[in-house]
N, C-alpha and C. Protein backbone atom coordinates (compact mmCIF):
# COMPACT_ATOMS: atom_id res chain seq x y z
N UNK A 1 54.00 75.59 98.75
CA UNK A 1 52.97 76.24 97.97
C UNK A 1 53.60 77.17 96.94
N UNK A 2 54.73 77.73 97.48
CA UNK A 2 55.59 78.79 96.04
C UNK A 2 56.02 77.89 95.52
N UNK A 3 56.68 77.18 95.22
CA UNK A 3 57.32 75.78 94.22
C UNK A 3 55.77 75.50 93.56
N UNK A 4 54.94 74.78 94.21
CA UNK A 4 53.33 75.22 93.71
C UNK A 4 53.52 75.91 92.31
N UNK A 5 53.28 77.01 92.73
CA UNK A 5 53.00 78.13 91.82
C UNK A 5 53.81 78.18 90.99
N UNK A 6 54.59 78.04 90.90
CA UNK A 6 56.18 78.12 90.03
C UNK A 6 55.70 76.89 88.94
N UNK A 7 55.71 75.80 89.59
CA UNK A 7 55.42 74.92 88.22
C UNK A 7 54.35 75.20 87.84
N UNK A 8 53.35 75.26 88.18
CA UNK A 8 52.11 75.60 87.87
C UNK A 8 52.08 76.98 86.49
N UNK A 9 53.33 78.08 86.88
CA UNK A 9 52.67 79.15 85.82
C UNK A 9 53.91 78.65 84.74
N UNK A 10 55.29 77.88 85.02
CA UNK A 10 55.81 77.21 84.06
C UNK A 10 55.33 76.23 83.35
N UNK A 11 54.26 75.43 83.97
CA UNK A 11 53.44 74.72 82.75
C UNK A 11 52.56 75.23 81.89
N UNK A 12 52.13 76.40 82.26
CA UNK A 12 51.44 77.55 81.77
C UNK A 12 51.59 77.99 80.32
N UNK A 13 52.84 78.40 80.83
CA UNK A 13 53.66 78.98 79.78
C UNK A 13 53.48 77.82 78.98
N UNK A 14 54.83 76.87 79.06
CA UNK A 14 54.88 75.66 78.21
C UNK A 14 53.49 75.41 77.03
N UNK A 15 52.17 75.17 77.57
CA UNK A 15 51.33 74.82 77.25
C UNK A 15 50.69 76.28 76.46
N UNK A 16 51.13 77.32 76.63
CA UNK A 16 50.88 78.60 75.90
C UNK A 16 51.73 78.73 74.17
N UNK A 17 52.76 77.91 74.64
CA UNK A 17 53.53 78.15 73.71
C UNK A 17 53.07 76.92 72.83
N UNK A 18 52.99 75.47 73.25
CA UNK A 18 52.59 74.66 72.42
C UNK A 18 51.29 75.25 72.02
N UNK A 19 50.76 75.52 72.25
CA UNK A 19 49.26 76.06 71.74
C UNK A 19 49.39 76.80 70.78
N UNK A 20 50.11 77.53 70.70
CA UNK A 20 50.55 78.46 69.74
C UNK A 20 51.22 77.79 68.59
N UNK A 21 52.03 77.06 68.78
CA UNK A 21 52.70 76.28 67.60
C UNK A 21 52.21 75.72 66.77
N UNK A 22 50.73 75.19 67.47
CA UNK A 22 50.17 74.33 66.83
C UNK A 22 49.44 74.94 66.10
N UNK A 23 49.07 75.81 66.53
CA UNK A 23 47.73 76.90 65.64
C UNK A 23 49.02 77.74 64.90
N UNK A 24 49.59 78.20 65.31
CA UNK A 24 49.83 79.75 64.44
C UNK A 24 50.71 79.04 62.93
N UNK A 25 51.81 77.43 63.27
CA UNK A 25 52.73 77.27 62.33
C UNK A 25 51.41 77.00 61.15
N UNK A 26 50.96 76.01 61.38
CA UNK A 26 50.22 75.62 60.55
C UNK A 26 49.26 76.70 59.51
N UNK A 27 48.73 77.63 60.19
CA UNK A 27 48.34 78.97 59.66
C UNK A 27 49.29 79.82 58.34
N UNK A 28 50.49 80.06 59.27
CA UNK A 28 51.68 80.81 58.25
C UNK A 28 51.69 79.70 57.35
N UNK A 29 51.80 78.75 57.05
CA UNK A 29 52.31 77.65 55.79
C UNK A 29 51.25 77.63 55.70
N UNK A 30 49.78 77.57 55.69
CA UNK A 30 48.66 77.81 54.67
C UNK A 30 48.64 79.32 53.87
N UNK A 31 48.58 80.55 55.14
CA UNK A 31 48.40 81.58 54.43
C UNK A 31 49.60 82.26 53.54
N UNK A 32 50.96 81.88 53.84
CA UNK A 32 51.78 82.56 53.08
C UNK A 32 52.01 82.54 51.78
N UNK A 33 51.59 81.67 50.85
CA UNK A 33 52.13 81.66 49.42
C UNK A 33 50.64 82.68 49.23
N UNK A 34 49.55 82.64 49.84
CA UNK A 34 48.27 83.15 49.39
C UNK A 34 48.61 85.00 49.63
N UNK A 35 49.37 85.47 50.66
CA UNK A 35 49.67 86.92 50.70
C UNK A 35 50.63 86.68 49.67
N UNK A 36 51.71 86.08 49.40
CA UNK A 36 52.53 86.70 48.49
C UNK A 36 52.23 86.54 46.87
N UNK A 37 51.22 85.71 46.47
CA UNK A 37 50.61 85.45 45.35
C UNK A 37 49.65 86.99 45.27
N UNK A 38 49.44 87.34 46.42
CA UNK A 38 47.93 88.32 46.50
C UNK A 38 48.92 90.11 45.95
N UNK A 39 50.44 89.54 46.90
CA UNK A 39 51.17 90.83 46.80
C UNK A 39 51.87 91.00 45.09
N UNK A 40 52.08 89.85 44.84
CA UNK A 40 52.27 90.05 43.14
C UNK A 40 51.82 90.29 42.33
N UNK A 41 50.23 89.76 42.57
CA UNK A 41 49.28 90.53 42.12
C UNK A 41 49.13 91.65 42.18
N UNK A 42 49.08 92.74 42.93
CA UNK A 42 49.14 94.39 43.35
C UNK A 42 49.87 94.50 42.86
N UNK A 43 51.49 94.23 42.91
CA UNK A 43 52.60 94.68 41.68
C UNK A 43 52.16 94.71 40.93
N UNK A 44 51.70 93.48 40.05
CA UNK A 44 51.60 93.87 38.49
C UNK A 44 50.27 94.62 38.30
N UNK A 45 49.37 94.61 38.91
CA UNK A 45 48.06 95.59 38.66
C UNK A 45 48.85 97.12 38.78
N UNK A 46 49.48 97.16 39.27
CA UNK A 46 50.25 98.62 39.65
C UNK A 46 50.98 98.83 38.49
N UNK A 47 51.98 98.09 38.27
CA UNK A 47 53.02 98.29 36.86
C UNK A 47 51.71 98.47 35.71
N UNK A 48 50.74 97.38 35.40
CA UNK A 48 49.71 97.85 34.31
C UNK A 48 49.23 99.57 34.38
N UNK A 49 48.76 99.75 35.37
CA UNK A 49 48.17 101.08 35.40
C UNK A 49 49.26 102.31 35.22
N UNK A 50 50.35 101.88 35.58
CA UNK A 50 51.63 102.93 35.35
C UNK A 50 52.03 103.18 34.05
N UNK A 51 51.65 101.78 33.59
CA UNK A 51 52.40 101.33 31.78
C UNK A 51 51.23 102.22 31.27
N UNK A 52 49.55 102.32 31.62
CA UNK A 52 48.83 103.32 30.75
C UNK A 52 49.01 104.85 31.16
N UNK A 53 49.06 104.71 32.54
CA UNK A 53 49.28 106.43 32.62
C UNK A 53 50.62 106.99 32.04
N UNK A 54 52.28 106.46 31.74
CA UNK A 54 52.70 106.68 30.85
C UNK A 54 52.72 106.77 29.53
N UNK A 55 51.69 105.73 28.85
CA UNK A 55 51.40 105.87 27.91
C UNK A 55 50.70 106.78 27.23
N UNK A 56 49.38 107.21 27.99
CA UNK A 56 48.89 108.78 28.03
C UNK A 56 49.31 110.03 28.07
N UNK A 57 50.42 110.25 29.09
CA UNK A 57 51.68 110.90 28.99
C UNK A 57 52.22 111.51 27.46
N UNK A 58 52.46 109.84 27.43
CA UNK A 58 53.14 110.24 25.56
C UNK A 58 52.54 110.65 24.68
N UNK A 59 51.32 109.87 24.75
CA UNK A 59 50.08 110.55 23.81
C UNK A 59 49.64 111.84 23.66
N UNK A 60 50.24 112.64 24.83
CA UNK A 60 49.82 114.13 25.04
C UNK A 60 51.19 114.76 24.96
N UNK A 61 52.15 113.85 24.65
CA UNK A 61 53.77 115.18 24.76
C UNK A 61 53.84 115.24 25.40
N UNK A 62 53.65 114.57 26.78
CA UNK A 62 54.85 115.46 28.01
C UNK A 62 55.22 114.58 28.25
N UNK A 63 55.80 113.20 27.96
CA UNK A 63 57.14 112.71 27.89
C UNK A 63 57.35 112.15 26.36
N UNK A 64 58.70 112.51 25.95
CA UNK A 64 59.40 111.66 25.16
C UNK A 64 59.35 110.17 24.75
N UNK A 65 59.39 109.92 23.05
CA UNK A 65 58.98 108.25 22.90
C UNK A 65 60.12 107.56 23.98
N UNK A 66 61.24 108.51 23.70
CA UNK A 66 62.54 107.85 24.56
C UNK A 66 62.15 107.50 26.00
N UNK A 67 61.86 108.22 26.66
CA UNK A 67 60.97 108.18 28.18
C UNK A 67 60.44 107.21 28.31
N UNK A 68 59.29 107.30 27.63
CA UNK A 68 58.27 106.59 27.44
C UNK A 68 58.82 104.73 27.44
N UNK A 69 59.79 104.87 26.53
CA UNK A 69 59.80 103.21 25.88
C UNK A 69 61.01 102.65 27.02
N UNK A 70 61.59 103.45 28.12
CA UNK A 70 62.75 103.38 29.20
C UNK A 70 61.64 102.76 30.29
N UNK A 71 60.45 103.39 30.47
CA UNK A 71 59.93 103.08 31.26
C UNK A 71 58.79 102.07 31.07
N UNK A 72 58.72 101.98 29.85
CA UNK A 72 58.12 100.42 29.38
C UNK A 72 58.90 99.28 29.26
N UNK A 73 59.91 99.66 29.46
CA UNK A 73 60.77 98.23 29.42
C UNK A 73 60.74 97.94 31.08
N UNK A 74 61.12 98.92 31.85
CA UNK A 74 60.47 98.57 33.42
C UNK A 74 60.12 97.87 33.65
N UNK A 75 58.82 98.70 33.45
CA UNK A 75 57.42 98.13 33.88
C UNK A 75 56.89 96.65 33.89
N UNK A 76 57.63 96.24 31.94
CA UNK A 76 56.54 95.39 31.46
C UNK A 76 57.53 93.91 32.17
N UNK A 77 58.50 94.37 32.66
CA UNK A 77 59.84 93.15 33.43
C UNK A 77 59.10 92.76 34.35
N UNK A 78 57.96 93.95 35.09
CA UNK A 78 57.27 93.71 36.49
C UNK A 78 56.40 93.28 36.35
N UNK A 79 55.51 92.75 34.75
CA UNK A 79 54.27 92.36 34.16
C UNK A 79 54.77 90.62 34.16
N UNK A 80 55.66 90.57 33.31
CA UNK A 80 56.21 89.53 33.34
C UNK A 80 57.16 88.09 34.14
């Protein structure tokens, strides 16, 4: 009856893990290009909004065109 049990929670397992393979691989290779397409997106929405709040910056003098055009070249690398 312990030998029993033994295969019994080792097929368990086994069958836990195929279960999993089957669901979770297939999942990551659908959802992953979709998070990292989603996360490049947020970069560059982020670099845009940085490129205007520096730009405002300049518009008001408190940074330099020099500043200013250092950190537009940045930015616009992260746009692109």
């Amino acid at each position: 009856m312990h030998d029993l049990g033994g295969v019994l929670a080792n097929t368990g397992l086994g069958y836990a893990v195929l279960s999993i393979s089957f669901f979770v691989v297939p999942l990551y290779k659908f959802a992953a290009p979709r998070v990292q397409e989603a996360l490049l997106d947020r970069a560059k929405s982020k670099a845009y909004k940085d490129l205007l709040r520096y730009k405002a910056l300049l518009d008001q003098n408190i940074i330099s065109k020099q500043e200013f055009e250092a950190k537009s070249r940045e930015l616009k690398a992260k746009l692109l």
